[in-house]
Structure formats: C-alpha cells, structure tokens
C-alpha atoms as a PDB file:
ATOM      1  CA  UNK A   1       0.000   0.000   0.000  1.00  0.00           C
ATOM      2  CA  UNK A   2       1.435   3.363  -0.747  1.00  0.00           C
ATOM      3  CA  UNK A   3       0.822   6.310   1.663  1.00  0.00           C
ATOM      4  CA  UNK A   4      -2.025   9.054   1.163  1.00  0.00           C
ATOM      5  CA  UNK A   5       0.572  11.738   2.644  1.00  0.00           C
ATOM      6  CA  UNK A   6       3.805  11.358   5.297  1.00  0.00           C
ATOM      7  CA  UNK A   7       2.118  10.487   8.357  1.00  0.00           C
ATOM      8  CA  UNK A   8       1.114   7.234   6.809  1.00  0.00           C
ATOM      9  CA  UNK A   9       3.814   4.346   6.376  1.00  0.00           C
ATOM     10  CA  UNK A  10       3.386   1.667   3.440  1.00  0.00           C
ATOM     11  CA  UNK A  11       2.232  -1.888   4.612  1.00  0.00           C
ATOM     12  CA  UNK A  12       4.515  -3.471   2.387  1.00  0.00           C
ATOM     13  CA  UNK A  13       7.550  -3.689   4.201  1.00  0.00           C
ATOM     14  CA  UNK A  14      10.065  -4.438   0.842  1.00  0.00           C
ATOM     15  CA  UNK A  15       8.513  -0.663  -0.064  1.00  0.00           C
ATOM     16  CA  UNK A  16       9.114   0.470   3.472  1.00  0.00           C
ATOM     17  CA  UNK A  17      12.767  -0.556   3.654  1.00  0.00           C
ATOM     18  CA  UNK A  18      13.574   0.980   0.634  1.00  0.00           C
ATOM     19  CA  UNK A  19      12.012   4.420   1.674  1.00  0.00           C
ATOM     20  CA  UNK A  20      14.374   3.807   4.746  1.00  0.00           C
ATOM     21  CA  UNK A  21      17.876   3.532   3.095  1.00  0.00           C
ATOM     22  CA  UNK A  22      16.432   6.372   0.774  1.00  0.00           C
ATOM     23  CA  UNK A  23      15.405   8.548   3.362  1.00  0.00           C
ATOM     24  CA  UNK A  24      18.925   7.573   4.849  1.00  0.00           C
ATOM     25  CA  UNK A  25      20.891   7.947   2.195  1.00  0.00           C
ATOM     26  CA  UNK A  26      18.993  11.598   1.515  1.00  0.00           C
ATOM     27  CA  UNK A  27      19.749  12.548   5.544  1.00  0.00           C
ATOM     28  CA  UNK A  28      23.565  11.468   5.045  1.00  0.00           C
ATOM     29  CA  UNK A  29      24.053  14.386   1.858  1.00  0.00           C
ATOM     30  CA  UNK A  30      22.950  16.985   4.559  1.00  0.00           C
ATOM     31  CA  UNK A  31      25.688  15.978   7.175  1.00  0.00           C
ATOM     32  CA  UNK A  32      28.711  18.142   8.310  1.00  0.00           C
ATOM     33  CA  UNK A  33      31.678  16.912   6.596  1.00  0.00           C
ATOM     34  CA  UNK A  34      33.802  15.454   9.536  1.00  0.00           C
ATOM     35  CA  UNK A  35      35.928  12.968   9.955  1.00  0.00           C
ATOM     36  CA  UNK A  36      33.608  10.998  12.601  1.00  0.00           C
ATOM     37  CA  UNK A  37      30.666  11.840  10.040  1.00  0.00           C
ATOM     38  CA  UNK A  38      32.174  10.562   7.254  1.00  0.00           C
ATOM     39  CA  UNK A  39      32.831   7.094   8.699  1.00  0.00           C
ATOM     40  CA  UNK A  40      29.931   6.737  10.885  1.00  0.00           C
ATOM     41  CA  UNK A  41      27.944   7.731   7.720  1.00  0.00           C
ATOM     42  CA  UNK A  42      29.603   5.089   5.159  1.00  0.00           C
ATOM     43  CA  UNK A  43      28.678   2.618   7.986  1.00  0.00           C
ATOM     44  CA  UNK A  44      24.946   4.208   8.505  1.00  0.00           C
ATOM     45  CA  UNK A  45      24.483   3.885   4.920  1.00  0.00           C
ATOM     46  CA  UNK A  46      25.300  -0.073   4.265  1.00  0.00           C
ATOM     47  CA  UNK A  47      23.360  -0.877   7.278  1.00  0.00           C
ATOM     48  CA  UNK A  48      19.968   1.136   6.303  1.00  0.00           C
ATOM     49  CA  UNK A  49      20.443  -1.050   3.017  1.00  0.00           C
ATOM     50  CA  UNK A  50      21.000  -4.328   4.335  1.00  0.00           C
ATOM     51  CA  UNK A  51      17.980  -3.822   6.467  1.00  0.00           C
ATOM     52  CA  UNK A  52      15.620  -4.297   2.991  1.00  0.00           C
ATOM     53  CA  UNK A  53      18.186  -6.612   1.268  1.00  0.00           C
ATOM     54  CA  UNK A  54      17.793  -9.059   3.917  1.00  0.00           C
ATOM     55  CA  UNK A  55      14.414  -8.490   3.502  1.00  0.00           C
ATOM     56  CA  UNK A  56      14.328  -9.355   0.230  1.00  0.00           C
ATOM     57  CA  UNK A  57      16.857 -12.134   0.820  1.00  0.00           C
ATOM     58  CA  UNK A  58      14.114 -13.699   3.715  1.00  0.00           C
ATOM     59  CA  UNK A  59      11.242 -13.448   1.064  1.00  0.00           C
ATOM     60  CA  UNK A  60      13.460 -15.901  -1.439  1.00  0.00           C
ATOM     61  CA  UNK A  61      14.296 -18.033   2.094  1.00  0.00           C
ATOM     62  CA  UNK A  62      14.689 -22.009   1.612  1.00  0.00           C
ATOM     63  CA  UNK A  63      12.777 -22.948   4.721  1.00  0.00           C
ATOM     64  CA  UNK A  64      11.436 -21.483   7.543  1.00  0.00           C
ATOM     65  CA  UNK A  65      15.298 -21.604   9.619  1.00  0.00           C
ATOM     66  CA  UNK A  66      16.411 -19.495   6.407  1.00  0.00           C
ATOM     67  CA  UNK A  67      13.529 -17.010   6.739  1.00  0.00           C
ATOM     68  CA  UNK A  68      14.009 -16.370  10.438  1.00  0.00           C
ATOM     69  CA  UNK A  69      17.995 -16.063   9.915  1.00  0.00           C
ATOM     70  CA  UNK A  70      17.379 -13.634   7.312  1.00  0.00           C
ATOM     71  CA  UNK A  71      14.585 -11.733   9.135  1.00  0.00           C
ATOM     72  CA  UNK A  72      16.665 -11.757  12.439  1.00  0.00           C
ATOM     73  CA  UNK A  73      19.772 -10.039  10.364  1.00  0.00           C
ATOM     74  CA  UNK A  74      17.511  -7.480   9.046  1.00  0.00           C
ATOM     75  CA  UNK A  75      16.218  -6.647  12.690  1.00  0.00           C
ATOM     76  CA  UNK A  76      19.948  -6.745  13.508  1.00  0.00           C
ATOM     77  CA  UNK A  77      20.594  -4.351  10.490  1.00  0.00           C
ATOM     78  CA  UNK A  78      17.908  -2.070  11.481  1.00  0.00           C
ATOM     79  CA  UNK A  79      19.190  -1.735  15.313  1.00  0.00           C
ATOM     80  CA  UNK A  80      22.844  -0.612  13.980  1.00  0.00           C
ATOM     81  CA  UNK A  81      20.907   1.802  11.335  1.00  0.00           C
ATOM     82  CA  UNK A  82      19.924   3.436  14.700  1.00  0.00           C
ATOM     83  CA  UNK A  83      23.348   3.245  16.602  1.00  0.00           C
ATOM     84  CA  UNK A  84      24.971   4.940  13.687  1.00  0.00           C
ATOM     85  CA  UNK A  85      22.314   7.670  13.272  1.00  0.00           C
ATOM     86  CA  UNK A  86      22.571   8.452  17.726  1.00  0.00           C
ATOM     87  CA  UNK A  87      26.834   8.914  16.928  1.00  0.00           C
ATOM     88  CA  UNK A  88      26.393  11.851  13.600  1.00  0.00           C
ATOM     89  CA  UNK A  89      27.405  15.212  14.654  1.00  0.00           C
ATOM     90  CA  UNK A  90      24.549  17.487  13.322  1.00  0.00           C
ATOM     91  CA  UNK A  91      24.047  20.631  11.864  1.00  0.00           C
ATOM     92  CA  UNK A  92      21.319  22.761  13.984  1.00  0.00           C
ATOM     93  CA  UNK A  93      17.998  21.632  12.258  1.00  0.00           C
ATOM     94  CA  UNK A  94      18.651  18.150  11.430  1.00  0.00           C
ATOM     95  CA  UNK A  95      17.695  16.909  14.575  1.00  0.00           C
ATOM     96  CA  UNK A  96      14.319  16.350  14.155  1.00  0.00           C
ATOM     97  CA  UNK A  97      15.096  13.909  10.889  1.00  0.00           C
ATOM     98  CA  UNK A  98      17.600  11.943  13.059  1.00  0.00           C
ATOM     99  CA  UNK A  99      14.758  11.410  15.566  1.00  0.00           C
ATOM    100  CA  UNK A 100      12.301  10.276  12.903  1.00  0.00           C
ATOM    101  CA  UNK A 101      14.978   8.090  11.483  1.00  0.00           C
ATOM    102  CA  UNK A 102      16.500   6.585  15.037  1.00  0.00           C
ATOM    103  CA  UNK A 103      11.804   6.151  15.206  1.00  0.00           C
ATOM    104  CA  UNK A 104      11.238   4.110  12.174  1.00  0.00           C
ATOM    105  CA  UNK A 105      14.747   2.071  13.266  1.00  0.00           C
ATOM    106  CA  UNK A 106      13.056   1.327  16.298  1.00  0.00           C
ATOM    107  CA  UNK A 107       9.857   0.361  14.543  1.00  0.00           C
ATOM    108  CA  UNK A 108      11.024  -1.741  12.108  1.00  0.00           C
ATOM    109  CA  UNK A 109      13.168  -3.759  14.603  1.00  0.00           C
ATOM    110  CA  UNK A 110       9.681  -3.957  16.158  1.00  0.00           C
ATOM    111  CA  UNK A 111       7.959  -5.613  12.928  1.00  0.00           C
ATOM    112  CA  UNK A 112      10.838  -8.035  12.417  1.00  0.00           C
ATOM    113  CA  UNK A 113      11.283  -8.898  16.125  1.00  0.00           C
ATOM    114  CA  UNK A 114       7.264  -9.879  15.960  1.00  0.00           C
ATOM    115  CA  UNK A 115       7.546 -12.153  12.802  1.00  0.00           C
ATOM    116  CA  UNK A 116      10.504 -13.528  14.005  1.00  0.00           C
ATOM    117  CA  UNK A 117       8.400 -14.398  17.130  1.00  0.00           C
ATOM    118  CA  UNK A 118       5.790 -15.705  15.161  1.00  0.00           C
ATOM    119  CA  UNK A 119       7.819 -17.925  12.723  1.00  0.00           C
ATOM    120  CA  UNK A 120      10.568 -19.099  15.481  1.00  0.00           C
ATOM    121  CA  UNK A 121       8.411 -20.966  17.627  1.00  0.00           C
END
C-alpha cells in the first residue's frame, strides 16, 4: 500500500525498507563533513540497506530456519541503522530527521522482532 501523505507508512515492508535507506541515504548528503561523520555515515548507509536486502533475501528463504535467519539479520541491520544515526554530529535543524529516522529504526526492529516471534516458535 502506498501512503495518502507522510504520516502514513506503506504496509509493504520491501517498499518500506527501501524508503528507509532512501530517506537515509537523503539525511547522510545533509551531514557536516567530519571525519567521525564521514565514517559513521559510510557505515549508517550499508546498514539502512541491508535492512531491505535481507528483507528481500528472507522473502526468497529455503525454509522457515532461512527465513528467520534472514529476518533476524535485518532486525539486527535495522538496530545498527539506529546506533549509527545516535553517533552523527549534526548541523542545527537536522535533529528532528535523526529522531524520525532513530523512530522508524526502532519500529522496524519492532515488525521483524514480531515475525521472528511468530515464525521461530
């Protein structure tokens, strides 16, 4: 399901990853160039994308040990997206966008954590 307007997320969660790194990758161009920034960011980046490749990689699984490996390494993915995103330095303004970012981190940790449940039983 694609969202009506920006308070509304997309059910499909291959969709929703992807707007994740995007959003990530769209955060990371408005970062001071620092040292610390520049590595945390390079390691903020691969880890928003691995979130949906895993994902993706789950979806294709062999059996159900392969899904919940896969689903447990994007939840893993998701929980360094939002370790990386607490270390950045900011500019004044950008705060708010780390906090939504560090939110949907936290959320879709959440989803994955609750189908891993599900499926790991």
């Amino acid at each position: 399901m694609k969202p009506n307007d920006d308070t509304q997320k997309p059910y499909d969660l291959e969709e929703r990853t992807f707007q994740f790194a995007k959003a990530i990758r769209t955060f990371v161009r408005l970062l001071h160039r620092s040292v610390c920034n520049i590595e945390d960011a390079k390691q903020l980046v691969r880890a928003s994308g691995s979130v949906g490749a895993n994902y993706i990689e789950a979806n294709e699984a062999i059996g159900k040990k392969d899904f919940v490996m896969k689903l447990k390494t994007s939840r893993r993915e998701a929980k360094e997206s939002r370790y990386w995103l607490r270390l950045l330095a900011l500019h004044p303004g950008l705060e708010q966008e780390r906090n939504r970012l560090i939110g949907e981190a936290s959320e879709l940790m959440n989803i994955f954590g609750a189908i891993v449940r599900k499926f790991d039983k």
